[in-house]
PDB file of N, CA and C in Angstrom:
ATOM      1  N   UNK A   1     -12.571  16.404  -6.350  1.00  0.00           N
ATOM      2  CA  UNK A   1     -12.225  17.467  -5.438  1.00  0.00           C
ATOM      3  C   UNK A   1     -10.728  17.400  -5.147  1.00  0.00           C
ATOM      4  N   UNK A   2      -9.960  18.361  -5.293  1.00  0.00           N
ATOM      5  CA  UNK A   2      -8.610  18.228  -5.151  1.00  0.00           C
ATOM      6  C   UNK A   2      -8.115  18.356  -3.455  1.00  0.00           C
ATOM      7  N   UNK A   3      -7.205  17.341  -3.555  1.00  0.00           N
ATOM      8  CA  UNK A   3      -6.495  17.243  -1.697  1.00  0.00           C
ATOM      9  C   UNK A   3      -5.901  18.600  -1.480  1.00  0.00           C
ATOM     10  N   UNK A   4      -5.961  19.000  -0.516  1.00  0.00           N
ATOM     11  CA  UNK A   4      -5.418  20.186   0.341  1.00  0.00           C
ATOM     12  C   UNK A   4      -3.828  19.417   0.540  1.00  0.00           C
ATOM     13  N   UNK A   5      -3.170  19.634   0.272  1.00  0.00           N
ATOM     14  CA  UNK A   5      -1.608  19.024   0.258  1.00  0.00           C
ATOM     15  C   UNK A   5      -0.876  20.356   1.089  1.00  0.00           C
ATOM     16  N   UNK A   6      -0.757  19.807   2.629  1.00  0.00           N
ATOM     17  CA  UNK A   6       0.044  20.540   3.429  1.00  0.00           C
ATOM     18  C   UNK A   6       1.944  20.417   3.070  1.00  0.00           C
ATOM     19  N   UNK A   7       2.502  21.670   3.026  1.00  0.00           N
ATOM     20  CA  UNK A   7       3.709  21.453   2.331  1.00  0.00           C
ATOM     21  C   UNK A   7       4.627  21.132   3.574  1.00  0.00           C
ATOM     22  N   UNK A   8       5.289  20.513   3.812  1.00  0.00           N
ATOM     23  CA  UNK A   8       6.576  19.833   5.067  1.00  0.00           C
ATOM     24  C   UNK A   8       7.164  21.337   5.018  1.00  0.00           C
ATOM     25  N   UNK A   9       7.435  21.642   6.689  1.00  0.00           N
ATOM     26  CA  UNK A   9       8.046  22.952   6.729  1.00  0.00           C
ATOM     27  C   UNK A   9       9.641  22.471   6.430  1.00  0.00           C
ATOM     28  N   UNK A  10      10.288  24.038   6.102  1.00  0.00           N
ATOM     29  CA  UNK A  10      12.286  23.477   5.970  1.00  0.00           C
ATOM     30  C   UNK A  10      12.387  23.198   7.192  1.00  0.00           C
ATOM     31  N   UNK A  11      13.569  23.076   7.465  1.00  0.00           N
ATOM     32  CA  UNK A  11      14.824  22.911   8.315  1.00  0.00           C
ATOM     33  C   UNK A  11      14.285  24.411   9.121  1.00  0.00           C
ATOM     34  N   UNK A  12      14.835  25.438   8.503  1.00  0.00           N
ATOM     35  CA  UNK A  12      14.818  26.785   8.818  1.00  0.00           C
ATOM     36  C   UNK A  12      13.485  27.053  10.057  1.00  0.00           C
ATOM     37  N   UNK A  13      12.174  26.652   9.157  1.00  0.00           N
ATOM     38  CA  UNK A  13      11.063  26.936   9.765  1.00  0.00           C
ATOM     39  C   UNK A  13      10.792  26.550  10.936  1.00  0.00           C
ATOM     40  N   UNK A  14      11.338  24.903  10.771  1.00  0.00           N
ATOM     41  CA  UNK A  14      11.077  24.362  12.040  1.00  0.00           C
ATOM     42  C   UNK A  14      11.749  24.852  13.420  1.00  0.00           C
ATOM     43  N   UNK A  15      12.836  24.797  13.056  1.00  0.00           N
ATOM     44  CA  UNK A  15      13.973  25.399  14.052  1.00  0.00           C
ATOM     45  C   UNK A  15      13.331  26.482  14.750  1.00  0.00           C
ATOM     46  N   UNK A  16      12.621  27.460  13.673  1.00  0.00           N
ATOM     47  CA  UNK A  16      12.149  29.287  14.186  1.00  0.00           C
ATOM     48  C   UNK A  16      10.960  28.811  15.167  1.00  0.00           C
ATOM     49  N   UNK A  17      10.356  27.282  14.644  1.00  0.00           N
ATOM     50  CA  UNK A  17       9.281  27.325  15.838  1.00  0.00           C
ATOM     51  C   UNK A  17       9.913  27.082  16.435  1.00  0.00           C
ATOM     52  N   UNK A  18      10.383  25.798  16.821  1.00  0.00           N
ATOM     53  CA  UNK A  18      11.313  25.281  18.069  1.00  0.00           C
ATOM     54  C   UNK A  18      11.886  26.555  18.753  1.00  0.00           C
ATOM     55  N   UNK A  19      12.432  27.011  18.339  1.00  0.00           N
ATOM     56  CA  UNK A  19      13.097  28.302  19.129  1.00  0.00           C
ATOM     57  C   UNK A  19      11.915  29.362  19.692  1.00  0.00           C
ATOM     58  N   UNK A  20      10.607  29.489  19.144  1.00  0.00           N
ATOM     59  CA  UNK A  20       9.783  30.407  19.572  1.00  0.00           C
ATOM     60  C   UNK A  20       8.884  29.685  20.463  1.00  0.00           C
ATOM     61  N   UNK A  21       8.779  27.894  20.592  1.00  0.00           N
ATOM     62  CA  UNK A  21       8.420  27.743  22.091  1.00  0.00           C
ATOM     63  C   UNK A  21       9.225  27.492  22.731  1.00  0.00           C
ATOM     64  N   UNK A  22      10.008  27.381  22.981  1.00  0.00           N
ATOM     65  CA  UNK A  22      11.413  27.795  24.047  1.00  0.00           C
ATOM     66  C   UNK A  22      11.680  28.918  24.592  1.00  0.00           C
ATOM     67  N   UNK A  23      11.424  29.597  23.733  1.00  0.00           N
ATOM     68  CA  UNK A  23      11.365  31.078  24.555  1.00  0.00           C
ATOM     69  C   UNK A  23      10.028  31.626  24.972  1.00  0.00           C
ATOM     70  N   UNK A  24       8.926  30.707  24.820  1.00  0.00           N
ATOM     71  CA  UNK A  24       7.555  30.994  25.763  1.00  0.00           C
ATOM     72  C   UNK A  24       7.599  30.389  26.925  1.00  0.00           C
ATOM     73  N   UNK A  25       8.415  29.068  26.314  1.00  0.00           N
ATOM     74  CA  UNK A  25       8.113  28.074  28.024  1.00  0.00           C
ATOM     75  C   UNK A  25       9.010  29.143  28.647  1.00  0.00           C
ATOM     76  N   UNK A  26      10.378  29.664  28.411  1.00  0.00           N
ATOM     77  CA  UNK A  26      10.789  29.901  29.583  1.00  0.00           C
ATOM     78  C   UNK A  26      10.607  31.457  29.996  1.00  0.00           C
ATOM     79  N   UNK A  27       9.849  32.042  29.190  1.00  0.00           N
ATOM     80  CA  UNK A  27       8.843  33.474  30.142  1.00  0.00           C
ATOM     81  C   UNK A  27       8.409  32.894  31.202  1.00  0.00           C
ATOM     82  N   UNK A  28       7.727  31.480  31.354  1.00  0.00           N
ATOM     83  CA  UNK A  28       7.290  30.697  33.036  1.00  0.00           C
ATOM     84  C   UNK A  28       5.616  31.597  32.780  1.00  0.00           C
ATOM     85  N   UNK A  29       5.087  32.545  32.416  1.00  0.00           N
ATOM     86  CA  UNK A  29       4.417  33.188  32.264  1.00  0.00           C
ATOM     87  C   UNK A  29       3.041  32.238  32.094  1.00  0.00           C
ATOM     88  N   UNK A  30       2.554  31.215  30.889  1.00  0.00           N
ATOM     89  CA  UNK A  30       1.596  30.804  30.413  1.00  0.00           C
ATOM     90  C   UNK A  30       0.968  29.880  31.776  1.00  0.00           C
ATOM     91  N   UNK A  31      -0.430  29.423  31.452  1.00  0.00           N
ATOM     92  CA  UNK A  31      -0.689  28.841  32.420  1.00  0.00           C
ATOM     93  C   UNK A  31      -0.984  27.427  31.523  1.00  0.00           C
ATOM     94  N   UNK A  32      -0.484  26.431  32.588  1.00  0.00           N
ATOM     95  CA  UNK A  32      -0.677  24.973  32.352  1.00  0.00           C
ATOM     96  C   UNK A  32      -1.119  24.527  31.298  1.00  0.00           C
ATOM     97  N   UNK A  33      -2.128  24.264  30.846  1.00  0.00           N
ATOM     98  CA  UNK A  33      -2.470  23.761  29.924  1.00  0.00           C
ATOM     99  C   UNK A  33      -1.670  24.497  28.502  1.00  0.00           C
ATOM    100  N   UNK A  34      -1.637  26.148  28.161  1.00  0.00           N
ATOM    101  CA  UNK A  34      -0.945  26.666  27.048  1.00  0.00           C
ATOM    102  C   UNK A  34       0.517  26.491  27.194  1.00  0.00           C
ATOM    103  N   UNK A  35       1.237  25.844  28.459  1.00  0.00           N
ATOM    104  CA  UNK A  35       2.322  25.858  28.668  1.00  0.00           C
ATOM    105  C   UNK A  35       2.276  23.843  27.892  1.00  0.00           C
ATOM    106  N   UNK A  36       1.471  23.209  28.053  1.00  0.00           N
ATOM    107  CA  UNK A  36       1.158  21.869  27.803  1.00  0.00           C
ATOM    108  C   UNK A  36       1.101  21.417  25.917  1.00  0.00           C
ATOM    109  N   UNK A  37       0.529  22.848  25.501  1.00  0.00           N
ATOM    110  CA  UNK A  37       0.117  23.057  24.468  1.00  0.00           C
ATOM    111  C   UNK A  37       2.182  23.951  23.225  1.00  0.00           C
ATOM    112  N   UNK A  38       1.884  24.105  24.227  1.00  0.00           N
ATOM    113  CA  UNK A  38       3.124  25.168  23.621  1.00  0.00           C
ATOM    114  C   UNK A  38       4.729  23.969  23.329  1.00  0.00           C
ATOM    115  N   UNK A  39       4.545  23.030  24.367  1.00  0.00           N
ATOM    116  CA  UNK A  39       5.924  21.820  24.559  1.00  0.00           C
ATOM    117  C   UNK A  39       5.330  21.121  23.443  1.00  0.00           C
ATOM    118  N   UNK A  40       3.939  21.082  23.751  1.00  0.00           N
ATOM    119  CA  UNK A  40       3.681  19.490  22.274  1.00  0.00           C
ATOM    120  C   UNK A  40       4.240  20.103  21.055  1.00  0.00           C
ATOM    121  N   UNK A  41       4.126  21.637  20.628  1.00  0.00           N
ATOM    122  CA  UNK A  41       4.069  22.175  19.300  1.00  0.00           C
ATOM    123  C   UNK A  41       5.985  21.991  19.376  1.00  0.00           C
ATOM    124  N   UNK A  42       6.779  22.148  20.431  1.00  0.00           N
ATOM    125  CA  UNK A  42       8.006  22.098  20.519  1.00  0.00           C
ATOM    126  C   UNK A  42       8.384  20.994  20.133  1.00  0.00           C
ATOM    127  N   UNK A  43       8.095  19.637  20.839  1.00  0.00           N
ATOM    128  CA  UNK A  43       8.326  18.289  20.458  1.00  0.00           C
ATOM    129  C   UNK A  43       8.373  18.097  18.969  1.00  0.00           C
ATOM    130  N   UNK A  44       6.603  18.519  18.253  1.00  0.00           N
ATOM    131  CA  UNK A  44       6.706  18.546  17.299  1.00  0.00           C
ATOM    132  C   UNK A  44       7.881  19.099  15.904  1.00  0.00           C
ATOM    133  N   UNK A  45       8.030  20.309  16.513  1.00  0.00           N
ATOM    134  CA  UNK A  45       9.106  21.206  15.536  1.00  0.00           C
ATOM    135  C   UNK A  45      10.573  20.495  15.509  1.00  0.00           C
ATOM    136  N   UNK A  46      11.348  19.929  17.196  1.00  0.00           N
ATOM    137  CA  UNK A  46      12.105  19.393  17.137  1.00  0.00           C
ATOM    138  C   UNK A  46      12.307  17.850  16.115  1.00  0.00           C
ATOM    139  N   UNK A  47      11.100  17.149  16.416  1.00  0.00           N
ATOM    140  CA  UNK A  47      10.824  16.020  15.470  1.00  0.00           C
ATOM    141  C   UNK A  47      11.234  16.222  13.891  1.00  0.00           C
ATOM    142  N   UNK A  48      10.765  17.165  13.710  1.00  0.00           N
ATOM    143  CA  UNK A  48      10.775  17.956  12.251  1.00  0.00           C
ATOM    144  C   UNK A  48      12.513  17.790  11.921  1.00  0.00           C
ATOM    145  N   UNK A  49      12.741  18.693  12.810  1.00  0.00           N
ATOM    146  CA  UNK A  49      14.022  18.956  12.662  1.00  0.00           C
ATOM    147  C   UNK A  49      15.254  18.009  12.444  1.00  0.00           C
ATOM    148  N   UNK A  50      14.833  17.025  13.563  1.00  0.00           N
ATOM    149  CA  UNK A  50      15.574  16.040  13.719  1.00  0.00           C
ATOM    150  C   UNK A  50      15.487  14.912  12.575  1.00  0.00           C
ATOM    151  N   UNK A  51      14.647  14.898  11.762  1.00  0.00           N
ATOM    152  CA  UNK A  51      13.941  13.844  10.709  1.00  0.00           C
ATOM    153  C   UNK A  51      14.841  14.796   9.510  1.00  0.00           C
ATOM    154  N   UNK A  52      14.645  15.936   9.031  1.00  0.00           N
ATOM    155  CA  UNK A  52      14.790  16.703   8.523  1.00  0.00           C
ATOM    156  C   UNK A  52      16.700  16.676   8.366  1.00  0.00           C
ATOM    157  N   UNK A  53      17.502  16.515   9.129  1.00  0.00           N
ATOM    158  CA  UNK A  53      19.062  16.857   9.163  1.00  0.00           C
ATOM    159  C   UNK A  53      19.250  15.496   9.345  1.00  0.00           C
ATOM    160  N   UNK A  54      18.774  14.459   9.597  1.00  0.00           N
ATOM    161  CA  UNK A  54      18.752  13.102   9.098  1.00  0.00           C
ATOM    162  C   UNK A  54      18.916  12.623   7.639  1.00  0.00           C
ATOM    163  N   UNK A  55      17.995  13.589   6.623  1.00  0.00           N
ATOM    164  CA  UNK A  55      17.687  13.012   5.728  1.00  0.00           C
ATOM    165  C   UNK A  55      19.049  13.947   5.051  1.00  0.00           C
ATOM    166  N   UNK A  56      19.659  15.034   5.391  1.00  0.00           N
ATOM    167  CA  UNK A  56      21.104  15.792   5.004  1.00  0.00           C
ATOM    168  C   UNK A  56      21.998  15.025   5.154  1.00  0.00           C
ATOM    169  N   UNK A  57      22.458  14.201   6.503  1.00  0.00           N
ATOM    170  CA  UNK A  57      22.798  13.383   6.554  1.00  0.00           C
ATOM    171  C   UNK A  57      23.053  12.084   5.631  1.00  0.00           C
ATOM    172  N   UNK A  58      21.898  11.658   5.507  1.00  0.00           N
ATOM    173  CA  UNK A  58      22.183  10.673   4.352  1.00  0.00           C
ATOM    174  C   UNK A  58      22.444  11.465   2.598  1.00  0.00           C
ATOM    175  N   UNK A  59      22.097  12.321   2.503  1.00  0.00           N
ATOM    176  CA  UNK A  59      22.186  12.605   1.276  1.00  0.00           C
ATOM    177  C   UNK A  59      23.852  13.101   1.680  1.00  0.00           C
ATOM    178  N   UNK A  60      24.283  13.700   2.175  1.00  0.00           N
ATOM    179  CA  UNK A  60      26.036  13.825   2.160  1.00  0.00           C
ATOM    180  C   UNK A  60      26.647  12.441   1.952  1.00  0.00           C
ATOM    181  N   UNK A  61      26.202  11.377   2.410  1.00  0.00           N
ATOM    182  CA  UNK A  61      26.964   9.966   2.783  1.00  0.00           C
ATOM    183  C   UNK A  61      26.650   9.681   1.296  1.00  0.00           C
ATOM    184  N   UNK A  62      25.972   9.735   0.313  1.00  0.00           N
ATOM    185  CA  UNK A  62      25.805   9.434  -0.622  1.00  0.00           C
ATOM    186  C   UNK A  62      26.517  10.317  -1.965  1.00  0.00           C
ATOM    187  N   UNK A  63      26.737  11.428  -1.341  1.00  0.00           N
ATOM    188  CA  UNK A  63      27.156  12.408  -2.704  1.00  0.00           C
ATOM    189  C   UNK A  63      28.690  12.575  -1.996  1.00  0.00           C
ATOM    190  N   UNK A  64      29.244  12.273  -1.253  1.00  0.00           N
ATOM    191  CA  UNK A  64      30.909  12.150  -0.970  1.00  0.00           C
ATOM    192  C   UNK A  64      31.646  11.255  -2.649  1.00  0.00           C
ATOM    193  N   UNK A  65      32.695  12.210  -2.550  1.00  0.00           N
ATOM    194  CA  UNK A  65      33.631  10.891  -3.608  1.00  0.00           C
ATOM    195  C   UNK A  65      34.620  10.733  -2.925  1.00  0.00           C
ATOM    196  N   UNK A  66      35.402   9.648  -3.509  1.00  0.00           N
ATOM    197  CA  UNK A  66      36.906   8.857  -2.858  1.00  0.00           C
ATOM    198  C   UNK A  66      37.736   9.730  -4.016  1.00  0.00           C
ATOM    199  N   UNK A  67      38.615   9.656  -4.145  1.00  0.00           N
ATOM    200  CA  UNK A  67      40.354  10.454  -4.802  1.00  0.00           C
ATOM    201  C   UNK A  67      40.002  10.214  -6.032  1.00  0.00           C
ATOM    202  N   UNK A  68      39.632   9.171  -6.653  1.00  0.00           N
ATOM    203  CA  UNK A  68      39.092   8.735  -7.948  1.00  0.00           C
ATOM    204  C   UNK A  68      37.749   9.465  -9.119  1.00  0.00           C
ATOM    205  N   UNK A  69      37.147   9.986  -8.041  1.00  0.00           N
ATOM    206  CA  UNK A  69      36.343  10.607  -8.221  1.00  0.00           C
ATOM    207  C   UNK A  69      35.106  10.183  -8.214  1.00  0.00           C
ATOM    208  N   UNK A  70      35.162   8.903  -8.243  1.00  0.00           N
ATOM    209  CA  UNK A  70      33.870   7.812  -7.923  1.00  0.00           C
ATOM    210  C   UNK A  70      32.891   7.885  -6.727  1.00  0.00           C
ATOM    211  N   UNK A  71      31.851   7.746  -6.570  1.00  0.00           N
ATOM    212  CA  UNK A  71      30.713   7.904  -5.459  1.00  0.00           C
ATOM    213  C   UNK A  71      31.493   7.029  -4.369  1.00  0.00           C
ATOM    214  N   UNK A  72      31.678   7.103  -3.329  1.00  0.00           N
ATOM    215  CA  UNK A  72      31.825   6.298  -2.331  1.00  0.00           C
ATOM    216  C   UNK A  72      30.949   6.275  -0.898  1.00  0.00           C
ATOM    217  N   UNK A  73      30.251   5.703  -0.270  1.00  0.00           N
ATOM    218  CA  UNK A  73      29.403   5.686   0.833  1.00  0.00           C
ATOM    219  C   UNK A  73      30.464   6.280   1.948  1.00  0.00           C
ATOM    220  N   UNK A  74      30.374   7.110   2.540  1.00  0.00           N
ATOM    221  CA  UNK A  74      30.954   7.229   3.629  1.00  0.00           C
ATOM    222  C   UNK A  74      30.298   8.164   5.023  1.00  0.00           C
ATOM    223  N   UNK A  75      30.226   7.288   5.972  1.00  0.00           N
ATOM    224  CA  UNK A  75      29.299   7.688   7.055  1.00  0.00           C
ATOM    225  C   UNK A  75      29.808   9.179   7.713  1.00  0.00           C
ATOM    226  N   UNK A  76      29.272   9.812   8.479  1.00  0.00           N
ATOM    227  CA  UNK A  76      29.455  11.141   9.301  1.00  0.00           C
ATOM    228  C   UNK A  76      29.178  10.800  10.502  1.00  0.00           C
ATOM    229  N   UNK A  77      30.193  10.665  11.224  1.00  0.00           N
ATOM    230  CA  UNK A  77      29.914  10.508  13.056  1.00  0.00           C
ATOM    231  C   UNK A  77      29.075  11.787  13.640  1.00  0.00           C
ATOM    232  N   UNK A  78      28.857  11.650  14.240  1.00  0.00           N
ATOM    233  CA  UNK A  78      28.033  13.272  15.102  1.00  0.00           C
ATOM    234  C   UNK A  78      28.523  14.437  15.128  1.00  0.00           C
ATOM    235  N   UNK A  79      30.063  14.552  15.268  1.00  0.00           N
ATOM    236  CA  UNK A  79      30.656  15.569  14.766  1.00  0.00           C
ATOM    237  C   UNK A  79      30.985  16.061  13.638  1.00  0.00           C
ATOM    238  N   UNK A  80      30.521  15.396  12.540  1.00  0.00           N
ATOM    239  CA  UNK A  80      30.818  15.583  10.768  1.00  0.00           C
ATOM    240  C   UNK A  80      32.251  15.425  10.452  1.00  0.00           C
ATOM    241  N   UNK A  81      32.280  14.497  11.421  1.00  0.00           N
ATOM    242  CA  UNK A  81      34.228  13.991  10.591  1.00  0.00           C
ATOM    243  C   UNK A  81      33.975  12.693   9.870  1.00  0.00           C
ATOM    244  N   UNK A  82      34.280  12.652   8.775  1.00  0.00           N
ATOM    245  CA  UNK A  82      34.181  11.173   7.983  1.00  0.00           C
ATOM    246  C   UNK A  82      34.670   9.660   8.699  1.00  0.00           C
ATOM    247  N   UNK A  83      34.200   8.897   8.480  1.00  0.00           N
ATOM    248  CA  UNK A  83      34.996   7.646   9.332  1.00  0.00           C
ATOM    249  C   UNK A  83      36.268   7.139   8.361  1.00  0.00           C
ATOM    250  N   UNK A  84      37.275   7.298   8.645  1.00  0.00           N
ATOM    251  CA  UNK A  84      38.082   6.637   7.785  1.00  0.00           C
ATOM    252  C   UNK A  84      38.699   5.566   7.852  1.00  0.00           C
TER     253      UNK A  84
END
């Protein structure tokens, strides 16, 4: 019997949820529990996200070159300025 293989949402997707419970929680509108329901799915999407521009992260630190033209490791502070 073949596995049901759920596909990892992008970057993009996640974000569109994240952004679409953010803008339910703050209608203030839902009641408790769908308001309870609506943050977990947020947490979740942010998680995504955050795992997700992590892994960009490392793949830039890895595909940078030095003057030579050679691969060189070089980290990205939080603001995307190289450490030099």
């Amino acid at each position: 019997m073949p596995k049901n293989k759920t596909k990892a949402p992008t970057f993009e997707t996640a974000l569109k949820q994240l952004e679409m419970a953010v803008d339910r929680l703050e209608e203030g509108a839902l009641p408790l529990s769908e308001a309870l329901k609506v943050f977990e799915e947020g947490l979740k999407a942010s998680n995504q996200c955050r795992s997700l521009l992590e892994d960009a992260r490392q793949q830039v630190e890895v595909l940078i070159r030095d003057s030579d033209g050679e691969f060189e490791l070089v980290s990205i502070d939080s603001k995307g300025f190289a450490d030099e």
